[in-house]
C-alpha atoms as a PDB file:
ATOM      1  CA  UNK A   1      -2.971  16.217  -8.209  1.00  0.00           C
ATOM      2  CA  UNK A   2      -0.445  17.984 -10.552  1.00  0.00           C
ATOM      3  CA  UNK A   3       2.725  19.121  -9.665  1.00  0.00           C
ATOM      4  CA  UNK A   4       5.006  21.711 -11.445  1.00  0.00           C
ATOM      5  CA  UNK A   5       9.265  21.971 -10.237  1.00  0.00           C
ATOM      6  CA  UNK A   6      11.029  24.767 -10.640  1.00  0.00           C
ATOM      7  CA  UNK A   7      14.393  25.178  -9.935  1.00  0.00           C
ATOM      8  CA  UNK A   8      15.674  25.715  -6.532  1.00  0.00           C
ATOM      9  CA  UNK A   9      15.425  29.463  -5.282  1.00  0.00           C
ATOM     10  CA  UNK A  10      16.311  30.957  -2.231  1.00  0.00           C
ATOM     11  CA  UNK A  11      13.641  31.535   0.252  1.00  0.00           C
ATOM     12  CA  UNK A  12      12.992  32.427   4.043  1.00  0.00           C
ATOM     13  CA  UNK A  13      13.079  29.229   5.116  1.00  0.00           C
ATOM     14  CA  UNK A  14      13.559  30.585   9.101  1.00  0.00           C
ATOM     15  CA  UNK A  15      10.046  31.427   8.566  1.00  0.00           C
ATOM     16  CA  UNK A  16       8.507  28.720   8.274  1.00  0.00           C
ATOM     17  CA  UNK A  17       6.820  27.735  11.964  1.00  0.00           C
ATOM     18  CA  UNK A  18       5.902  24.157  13.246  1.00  0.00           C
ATOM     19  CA  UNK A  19       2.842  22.890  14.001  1.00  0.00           C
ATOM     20  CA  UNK A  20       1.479  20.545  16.188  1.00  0.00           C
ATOM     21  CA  UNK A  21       2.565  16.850  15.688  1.00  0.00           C
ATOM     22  CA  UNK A  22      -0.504  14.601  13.564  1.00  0.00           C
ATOM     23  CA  UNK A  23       0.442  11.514  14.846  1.00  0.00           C
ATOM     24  CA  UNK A  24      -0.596   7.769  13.656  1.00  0.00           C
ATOM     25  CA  UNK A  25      -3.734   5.978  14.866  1.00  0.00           C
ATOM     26  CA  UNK A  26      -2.174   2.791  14.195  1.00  0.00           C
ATOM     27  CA  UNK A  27       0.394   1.330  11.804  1.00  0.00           C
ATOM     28  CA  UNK A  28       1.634  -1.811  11.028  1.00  0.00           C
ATOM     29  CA  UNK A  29       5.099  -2.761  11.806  1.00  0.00           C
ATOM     30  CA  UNK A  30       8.127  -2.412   9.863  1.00  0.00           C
ATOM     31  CA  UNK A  31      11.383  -4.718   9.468  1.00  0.00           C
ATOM     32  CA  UNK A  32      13.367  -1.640   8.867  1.00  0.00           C
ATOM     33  CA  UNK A  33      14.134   0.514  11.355  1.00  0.00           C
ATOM     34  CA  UNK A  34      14.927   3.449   8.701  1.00  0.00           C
ATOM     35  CA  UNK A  35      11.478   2.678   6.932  1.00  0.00           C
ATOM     36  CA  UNK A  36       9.606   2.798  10.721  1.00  0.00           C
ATOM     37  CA  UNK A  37      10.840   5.493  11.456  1.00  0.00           C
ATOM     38  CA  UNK A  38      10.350   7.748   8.061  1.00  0.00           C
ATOM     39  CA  UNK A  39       6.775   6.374   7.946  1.00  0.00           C
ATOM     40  CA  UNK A  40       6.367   7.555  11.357  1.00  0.00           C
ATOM     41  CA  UNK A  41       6.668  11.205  10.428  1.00  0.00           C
ATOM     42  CA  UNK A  42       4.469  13.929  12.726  1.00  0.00           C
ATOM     43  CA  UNK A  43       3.595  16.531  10.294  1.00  0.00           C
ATOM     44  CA  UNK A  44       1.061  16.822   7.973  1.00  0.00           C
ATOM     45  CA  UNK A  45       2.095  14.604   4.925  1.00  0.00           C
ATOM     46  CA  UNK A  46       0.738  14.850   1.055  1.00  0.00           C
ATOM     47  CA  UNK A  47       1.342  12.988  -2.337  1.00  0.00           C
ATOM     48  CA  UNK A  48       3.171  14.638  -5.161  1.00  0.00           C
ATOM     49  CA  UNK A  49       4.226  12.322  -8.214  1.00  0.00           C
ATOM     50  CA  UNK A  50       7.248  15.233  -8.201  1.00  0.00           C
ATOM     51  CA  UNK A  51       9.131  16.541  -5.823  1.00  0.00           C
ATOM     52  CA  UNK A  52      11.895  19.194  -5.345  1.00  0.00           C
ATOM     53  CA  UNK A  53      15.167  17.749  -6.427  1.00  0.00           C
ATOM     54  CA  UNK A  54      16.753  19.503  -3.442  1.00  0.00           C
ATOM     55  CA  UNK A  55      16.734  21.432  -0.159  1.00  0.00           C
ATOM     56  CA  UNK A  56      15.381  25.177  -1.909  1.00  0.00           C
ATOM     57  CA  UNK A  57      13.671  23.903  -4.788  1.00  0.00           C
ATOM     58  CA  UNK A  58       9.769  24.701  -5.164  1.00  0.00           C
ATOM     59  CA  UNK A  59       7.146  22.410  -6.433  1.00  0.00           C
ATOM     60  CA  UNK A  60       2.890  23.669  -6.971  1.00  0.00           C
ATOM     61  CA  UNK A  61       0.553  21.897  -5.512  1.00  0.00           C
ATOM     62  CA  UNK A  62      -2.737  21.749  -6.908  1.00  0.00           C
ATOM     63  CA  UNK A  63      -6.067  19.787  -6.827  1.00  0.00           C
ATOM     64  CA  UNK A  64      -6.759  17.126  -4.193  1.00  0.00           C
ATOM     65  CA  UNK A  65      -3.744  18.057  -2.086  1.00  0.00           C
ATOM     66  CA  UNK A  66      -4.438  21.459  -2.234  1.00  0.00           C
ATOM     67  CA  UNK A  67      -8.120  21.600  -1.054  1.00  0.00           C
ATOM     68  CA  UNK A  68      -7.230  18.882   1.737  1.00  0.00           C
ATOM     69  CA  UNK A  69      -4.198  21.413   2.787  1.00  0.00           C
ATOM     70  CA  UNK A  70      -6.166  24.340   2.940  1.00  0.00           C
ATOM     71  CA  UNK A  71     -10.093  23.274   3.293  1.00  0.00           C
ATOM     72  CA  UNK A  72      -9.515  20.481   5.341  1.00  0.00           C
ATOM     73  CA  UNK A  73      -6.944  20.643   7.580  1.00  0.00           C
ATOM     74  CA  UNK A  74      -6.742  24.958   7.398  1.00  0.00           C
ATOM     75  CA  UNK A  75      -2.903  25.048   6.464  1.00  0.00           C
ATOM     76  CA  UNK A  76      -1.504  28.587   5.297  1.00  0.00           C
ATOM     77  CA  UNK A  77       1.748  29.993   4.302  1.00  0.00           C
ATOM     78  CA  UNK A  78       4.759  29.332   6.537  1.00  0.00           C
ATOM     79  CA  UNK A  79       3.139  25.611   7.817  1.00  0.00           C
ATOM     80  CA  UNK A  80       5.447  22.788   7.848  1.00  0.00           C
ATOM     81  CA  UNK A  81       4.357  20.010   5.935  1.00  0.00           C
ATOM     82  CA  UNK A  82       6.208  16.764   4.070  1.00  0.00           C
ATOM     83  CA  UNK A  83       5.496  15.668   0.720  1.00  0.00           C
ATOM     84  CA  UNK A  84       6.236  11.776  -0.855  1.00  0.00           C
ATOM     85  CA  UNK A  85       5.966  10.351  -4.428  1.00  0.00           C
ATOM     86  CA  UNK A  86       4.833   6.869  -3.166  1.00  0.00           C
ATOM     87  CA  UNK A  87       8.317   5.617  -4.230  1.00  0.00           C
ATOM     88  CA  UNK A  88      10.015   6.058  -1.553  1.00  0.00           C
ATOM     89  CA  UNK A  89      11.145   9.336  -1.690  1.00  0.00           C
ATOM     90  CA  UNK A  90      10.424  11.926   1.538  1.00  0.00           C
ATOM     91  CA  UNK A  91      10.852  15.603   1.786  1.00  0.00           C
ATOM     92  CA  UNK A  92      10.385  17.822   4.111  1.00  0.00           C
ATOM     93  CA  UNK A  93       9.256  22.156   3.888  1.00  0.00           C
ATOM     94  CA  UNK A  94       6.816  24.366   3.596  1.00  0.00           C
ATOM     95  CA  UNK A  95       4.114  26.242   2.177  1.00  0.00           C
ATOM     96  CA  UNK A  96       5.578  29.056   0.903  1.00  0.00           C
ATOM     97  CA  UNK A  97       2.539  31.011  -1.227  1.00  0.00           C
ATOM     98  CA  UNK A  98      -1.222  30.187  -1.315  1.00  0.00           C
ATOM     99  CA  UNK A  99      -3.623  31.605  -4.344  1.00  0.00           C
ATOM    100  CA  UNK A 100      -6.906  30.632  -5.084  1.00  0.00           C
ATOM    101  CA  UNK A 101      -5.427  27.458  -7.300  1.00  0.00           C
ATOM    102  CA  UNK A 102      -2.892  26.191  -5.454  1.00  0.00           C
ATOM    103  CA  UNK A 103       0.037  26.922  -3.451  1.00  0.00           C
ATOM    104  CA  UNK A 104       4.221  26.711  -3.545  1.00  0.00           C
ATOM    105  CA  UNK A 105       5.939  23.910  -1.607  1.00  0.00           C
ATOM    106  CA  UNK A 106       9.567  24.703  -1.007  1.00  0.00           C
ATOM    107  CA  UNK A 107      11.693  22.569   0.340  1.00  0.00           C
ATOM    108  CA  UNK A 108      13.809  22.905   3.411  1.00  0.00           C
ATOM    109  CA  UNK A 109      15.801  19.654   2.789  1.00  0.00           C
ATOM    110  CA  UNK A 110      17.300  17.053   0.529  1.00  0.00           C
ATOM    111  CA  UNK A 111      14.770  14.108  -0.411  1.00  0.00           C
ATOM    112  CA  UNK A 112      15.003  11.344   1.510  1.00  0.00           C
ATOM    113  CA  UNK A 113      15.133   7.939  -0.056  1.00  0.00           C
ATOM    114  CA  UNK A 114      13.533   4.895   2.216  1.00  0.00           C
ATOM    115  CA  UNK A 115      14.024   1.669   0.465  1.00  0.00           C
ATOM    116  CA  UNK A 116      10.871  -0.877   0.440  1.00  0.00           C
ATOM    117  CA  UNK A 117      10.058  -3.423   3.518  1.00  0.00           C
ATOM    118  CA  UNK A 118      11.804  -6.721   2.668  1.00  0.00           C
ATOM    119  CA  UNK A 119       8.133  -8.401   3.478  1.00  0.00           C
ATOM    120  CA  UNK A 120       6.396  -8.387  -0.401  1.00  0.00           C
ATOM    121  CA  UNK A 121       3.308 -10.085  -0.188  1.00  0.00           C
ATOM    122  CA  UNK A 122       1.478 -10.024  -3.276  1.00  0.00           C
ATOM    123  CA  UNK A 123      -2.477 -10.424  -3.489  1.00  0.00           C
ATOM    124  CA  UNK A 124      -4.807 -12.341  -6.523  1.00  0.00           C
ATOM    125  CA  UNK A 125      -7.901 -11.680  -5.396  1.00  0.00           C
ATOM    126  CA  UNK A 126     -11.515 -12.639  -7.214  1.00  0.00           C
ATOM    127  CA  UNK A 127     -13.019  -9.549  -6.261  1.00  0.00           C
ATOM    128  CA  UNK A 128     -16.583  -9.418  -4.693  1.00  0.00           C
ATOM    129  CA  UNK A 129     -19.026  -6.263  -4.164  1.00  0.00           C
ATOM    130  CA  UNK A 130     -16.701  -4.821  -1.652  1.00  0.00           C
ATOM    131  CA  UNK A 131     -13.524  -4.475  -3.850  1.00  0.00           C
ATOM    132  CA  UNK A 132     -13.242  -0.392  -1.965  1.00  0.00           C
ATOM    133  CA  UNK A 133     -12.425  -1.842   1.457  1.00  0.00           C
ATOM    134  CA  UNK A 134     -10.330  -4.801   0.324  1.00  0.00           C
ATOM    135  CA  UNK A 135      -8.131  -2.658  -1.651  1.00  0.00           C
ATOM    136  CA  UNK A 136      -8.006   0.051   1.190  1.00  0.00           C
ATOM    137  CA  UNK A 137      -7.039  -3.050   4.013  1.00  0.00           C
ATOM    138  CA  UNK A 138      -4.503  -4.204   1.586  1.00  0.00           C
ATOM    139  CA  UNK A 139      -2.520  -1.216   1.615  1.00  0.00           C
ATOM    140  CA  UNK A 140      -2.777  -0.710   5.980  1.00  0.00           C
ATOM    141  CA  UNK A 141      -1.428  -4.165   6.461  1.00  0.00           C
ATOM    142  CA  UNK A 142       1.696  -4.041   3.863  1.00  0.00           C
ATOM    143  CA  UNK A 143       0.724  -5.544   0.579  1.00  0.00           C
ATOM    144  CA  UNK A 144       3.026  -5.057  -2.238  1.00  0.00           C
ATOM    145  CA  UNK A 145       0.404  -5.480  -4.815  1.00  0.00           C
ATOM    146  CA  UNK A 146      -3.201  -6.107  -5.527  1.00  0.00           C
ATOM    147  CA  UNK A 147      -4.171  -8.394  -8.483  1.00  0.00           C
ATOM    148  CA  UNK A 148      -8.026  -8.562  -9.596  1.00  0.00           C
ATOM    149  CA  UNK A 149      -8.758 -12.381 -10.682  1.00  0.00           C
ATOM    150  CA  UNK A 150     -10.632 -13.314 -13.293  1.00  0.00           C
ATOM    151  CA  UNK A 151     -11.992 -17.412 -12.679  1.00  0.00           C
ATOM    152  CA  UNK A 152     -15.141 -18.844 -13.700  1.00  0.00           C
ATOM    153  CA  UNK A 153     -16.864 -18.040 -11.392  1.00  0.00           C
ATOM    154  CA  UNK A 154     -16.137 -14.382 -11.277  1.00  0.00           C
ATOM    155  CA  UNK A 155     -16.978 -11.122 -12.422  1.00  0.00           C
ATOM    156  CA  UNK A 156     -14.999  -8.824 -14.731  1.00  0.00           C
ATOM    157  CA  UNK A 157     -13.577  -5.131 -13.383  1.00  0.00           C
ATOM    158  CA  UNK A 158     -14.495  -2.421 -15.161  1.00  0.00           C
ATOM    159  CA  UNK A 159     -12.145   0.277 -16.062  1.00  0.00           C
ATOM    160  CA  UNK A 160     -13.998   2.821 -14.187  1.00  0.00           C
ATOM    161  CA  UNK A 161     -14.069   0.714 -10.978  1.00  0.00           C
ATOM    162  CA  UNK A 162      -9.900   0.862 -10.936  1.00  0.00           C
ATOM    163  CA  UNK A 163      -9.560   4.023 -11.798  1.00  0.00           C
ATOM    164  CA  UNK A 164     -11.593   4.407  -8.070  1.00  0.00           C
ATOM    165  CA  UNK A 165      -9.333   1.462  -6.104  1.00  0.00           C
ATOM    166  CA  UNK A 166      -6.401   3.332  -7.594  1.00  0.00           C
ATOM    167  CA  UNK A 167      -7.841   6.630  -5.349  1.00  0.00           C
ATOM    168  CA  UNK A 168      -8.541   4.713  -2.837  1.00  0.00           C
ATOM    169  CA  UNK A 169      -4.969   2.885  -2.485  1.00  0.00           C
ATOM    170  CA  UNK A 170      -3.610   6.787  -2.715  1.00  0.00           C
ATOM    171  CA  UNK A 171      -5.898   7.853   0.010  1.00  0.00           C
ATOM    172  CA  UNK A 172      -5.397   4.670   2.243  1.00  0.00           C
ATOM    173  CA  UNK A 173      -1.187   5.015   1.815  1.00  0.00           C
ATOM    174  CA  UNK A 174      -1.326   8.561   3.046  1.00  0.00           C
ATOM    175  CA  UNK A 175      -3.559   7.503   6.010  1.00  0.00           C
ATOM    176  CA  UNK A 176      -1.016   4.873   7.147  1.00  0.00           C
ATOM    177  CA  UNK A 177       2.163   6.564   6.537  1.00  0.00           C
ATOM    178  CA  UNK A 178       2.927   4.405   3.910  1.00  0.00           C
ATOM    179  CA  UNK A 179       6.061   5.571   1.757  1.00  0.00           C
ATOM    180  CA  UNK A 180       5.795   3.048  -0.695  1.00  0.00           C
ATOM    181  CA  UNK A 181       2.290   2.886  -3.123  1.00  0.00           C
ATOM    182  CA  UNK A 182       0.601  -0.129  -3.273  1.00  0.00           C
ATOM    183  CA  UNK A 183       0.620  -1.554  -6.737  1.00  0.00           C
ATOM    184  CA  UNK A 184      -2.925  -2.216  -8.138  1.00  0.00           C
ATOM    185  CA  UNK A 185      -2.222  -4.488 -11.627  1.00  0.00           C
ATOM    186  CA  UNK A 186      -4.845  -4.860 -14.639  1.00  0.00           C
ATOM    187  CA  UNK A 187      -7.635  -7.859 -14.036  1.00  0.00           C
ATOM    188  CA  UNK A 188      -5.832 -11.225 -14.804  1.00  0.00           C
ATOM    189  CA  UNK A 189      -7.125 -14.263 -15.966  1.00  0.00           C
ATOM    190  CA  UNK A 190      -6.670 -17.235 -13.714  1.00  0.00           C
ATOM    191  CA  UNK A 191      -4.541 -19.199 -16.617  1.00  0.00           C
ATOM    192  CA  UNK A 192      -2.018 -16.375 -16.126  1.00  0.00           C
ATOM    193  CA  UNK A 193      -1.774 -16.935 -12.268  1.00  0.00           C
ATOM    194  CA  UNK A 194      -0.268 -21.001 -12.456  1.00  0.00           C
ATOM    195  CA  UNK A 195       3.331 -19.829 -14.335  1.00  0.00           C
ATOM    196  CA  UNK A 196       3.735 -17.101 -11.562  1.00  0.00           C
ATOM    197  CA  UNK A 197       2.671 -19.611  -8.774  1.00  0.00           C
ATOM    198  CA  UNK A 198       5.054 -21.833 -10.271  1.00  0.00           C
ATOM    199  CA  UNK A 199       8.135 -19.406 -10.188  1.00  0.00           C
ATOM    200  CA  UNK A 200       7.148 -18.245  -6.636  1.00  0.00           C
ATOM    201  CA  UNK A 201       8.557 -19.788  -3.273  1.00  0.00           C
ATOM    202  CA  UNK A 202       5.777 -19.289  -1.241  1.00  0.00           C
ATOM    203  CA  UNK A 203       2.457 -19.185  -2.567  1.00  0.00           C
ATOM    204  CA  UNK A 204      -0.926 -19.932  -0.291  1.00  0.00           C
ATOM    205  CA  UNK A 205      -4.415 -20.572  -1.511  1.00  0.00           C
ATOM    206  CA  UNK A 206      -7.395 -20.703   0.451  1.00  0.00           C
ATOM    207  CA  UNK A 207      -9.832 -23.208   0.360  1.00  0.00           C
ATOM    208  CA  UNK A 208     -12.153 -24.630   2.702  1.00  0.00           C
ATOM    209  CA  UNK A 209     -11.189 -27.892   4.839  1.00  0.00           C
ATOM    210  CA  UNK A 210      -7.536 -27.143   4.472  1.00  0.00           C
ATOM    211  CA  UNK A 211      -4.987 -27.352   6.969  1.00  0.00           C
ATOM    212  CA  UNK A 212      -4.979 -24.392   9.126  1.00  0.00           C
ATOM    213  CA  UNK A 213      -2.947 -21.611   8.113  1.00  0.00           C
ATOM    214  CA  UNK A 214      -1.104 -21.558  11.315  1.00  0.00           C
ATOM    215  CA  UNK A 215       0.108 -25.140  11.050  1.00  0.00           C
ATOM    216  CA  UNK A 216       0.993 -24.722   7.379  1.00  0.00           C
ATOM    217  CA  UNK A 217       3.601 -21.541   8.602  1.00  0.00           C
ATOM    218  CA  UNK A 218       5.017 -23.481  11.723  1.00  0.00           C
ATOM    219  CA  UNK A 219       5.648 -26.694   9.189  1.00  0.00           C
ATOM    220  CA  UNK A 220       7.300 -24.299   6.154  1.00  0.00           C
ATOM    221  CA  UNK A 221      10.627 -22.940   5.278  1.00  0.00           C
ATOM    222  CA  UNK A 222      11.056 -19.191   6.440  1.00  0.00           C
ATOM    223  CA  UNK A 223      10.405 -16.912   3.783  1.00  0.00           C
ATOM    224  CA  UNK A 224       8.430 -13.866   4.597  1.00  0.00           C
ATOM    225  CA  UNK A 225       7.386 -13.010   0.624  1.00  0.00           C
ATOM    226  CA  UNK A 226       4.974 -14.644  -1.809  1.00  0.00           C
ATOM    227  CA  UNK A 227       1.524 -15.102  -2.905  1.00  0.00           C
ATOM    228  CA  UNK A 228      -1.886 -14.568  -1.731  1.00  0.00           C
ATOM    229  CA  UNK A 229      -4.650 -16.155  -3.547  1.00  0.00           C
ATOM    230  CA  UNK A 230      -8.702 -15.734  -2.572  1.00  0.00           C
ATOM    231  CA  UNK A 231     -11.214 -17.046  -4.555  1.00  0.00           C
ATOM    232  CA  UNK A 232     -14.495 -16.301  -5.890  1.00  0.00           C
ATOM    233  CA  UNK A 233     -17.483 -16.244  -3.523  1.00  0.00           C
ATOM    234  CA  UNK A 234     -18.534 -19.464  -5.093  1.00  0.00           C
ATOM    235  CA  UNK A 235     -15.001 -20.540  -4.499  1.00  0.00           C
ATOM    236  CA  UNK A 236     -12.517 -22.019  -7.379  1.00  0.00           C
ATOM    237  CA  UNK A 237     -13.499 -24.970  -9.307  1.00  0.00           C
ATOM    238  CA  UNK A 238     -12.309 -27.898  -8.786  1.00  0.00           C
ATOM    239  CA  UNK A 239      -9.833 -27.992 -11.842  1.00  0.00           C
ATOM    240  CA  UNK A 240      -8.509 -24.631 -11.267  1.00  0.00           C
ATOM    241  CA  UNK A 241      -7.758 -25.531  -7.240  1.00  0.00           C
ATOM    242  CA  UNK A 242      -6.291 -28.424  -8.594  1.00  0.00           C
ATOM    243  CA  UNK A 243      -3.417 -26.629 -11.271  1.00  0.00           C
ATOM    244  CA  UNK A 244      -2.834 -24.065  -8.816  1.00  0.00           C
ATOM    245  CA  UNK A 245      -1.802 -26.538  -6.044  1.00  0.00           C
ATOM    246  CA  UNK A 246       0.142 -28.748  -8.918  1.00  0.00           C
ATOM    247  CA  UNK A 247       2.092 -25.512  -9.878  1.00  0.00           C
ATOM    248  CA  UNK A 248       3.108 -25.442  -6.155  1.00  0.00           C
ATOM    249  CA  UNK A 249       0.580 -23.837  -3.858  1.00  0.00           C
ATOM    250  CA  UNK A 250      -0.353 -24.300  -0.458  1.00  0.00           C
ATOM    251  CA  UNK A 251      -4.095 -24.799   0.722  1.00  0.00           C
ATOM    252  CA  UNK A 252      -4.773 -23.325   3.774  1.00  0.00           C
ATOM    253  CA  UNK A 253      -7.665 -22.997   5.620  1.00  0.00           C
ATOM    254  CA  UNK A 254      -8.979 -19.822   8.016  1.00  0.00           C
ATOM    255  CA  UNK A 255     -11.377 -20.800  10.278  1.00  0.00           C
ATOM    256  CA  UNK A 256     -14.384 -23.169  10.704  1.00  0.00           C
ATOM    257  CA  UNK A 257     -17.186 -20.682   8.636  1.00  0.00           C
ATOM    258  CA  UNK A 258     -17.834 -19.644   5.445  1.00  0.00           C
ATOM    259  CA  UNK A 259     -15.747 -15.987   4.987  1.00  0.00           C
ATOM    260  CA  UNK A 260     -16.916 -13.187   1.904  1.00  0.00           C
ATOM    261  CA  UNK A 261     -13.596 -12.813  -0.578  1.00  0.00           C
ATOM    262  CA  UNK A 262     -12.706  -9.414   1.386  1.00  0.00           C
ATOM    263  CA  UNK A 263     -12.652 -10.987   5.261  1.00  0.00           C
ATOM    264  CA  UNK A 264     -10.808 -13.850   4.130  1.00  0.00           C
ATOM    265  CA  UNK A 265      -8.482 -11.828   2.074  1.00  0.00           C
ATOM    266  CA  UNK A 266      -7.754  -9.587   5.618  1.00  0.00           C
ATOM    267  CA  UNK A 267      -8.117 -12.816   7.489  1.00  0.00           C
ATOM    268  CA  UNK A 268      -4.949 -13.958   5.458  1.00  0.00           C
ATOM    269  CA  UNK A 269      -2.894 -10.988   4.898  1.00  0.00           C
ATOM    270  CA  UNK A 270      -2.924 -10.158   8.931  1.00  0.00           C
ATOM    271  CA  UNK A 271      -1.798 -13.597   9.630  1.00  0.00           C
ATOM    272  CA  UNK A 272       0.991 -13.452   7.178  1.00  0.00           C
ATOM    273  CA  UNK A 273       1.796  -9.942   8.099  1.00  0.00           C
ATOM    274  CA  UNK A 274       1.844 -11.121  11.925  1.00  0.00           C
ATOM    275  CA  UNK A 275       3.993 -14.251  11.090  1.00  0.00           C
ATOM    276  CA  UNK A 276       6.189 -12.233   8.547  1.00  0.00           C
ATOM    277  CA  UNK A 277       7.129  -9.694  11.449  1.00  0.00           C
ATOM    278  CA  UNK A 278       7.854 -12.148  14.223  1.00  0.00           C
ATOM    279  CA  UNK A 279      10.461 -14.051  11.973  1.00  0.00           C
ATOM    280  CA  UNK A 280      12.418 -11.171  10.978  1.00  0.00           C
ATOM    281  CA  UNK A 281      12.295 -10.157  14.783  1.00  0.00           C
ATOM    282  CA  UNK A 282      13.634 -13.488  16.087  1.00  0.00           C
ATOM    283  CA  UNK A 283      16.335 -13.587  13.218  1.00  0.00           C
ATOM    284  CA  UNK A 284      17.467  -9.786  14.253  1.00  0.00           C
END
C-alpha cells in the first residue's frame, strides 16, 4: 500500500459517524496494560507505513488497504476507521474522500505511541513446506522475529517465497491487533546462530528425548525473552545439536511423537508465551 501526507488541513471532523464495533476473535495476552488495551481497538483498523503527524493532517490510501476498505468491508466517506505503521504508532479518523484510486484519511487525533511487549521471543526456524502458516502463528502468539535456518539438512528460501511471508506477517498483525510488525530476517546459516546463542540468556532447542519443556521452565531463572530454535524435519545433526548446546542452549523436548517443523514451532512458542505471561502476572 502507498501512502502520501499532506499537511494538516481543517476538515469536518463532526461528520464523521461511528460504526459498529469489529471486535477480536481472540488475542493473546499482553504484559502491558497500555499495549492491551490499544491492541484491543473496535474499529476497523488498516496498515499505513505513514501516518498523519497530527490530529487534522490527511494521508491517501491506496492499494491493498483501499480495496479491503471499500470492496471488502463497504466503508465510505465519513466511516471511522484507525490506521498503524506496525511500529507502534496508532491513530485514529476518518475517511474523508473516496475516488476510484483511493481515498483521504484524516485524522481526528494525535498518534498514539504504544511501546513493544517486554516478552521478545525470537524464532530460528528450518523451514518445512508449510513456511505460510508458521510465519502467520508466529505473529498471533507474540513473536518478535522470525529467522529462516539454513542446516544441512535443509532447504534454501527463495526470495520470492519472503517477499509472500512478509504479506502474510502484514495480514496476520492486522488480524490480531497487533501494533508492533513481526520482524521476518534474511535466511541464516546455522554457523551464524552459535555467537547469538552464546550472547543470549535464554535460548531453547528442541530435540527429541529431551527433558520436557515444562520441567526445563520450572528448574530456570525467570526471564521471559530469548531464543527459539526448530530444526529441520530430519532434525539437526549431531555436531550442530552439539555447538548449539555448548554455546549455551537448552534441549527441550515437546511431547512423546514425532512433530513437522511448524507444530513443534507452535507447540513451543504457546508454551513459552503461556509461561512468559503467568510470570509477569505473579511478579505484578
Amino acid at each position: 500500500m502507498q501512502a502520501v501526507v499532506w499537511g494538516p488541513r481543517l476538515a469536518n471532523l463532526s461528520s464523521c459517524s461511528w460504526r459498529k464495533a469489529f471486535h477480536l476473535r481472540a488475542f493473546s495476552s499482553s504484559t502491558s496494560s497500555d499495549y492491551s488495551n490499544q491492541s484491543r481497538g473496535g474499529l476497523p483498523r488498516f496498515y499505513s507505513h505513514v501516518l498523519p503527524p497530527s490530529k487534522g493532517g490527511v494521508v491517501r490510501v491506496e492499494g491493498d488497504e483501499f480495496w479491503h476498505m471499500t470492496r471488502v468491508l463497504r466503508l465510505s466517506t465519513n466511516d471511522r476507521v484507525e490506521l498503524f505503521n506496525g511500529k507502534g504508532s496508532l491513530i485514529e479518523g476518518c475517511i474523508q474522500r473516496v475516488d476510484h484510486a483511493g481515498l483521504d484519511f484524516v485524522a481526528l487525533e494525535d498518534p498514539k505511541l504504544v511501546s513493544p511487549q517486554t516478552v521478545q521471543w525470537h524464532v530460528f526456524a528450518a523451514f518445512g513446506g508449510r513456511a505460510d502458516w508458521l510465519v502467520e502463528k508466529c505473529t498471533e502468539l507474540g513473536a518478535s522475529s522470525v529467522t529462516p535456518l539454513l542446516t544441512e539438512r535443509s532447504v534454501t528460501i527463495s526470495e520470492n517465497r519472503m517477499d509472500r511471508l512478509q504479506r502474510v506477517i502484514l495480514a496476520a498483525t492486522k488480524q490480531c491487533q497487533r501494533l508492533h510488525e513481526m520482524t521476518l530476517h534474511p535466511p541464516m546459516k546455522i554457523a551464524g546462530l552459535f555467537p547469538i546463542v552464546l550472547q543470549s540468556k535464554f535460548s531453547f532447542v528442541a530435540a527429541a528425548e529431551a527433558i520436557p519443556v515444562i520441567s526445563a521452565l520450572n528448574s530456570s531463572r525467570k526471564e521471559s525473552s530469548g531464543l527459539v530454535i526448530i530444526g529441520p524435519e530430519g532434525d539437526f545433526t549431531e555436531k550442530e545439536m552439539n555447538m548449539m548446546v555448548e554455546a549455551g542452549a537448552i534441549a527441550v523436548g515437546l511431547g512423546p511423537h514425532r512433530l513437522r517443523v511448524e507444530t513443534a514451532t507452535m507447540a513451543l512458542m504457546a508454551t513459552l508465551m503461556l509461561w512468559s505471561d503467568s510470570q509477569e502476572q505473579s511478579t505484578s
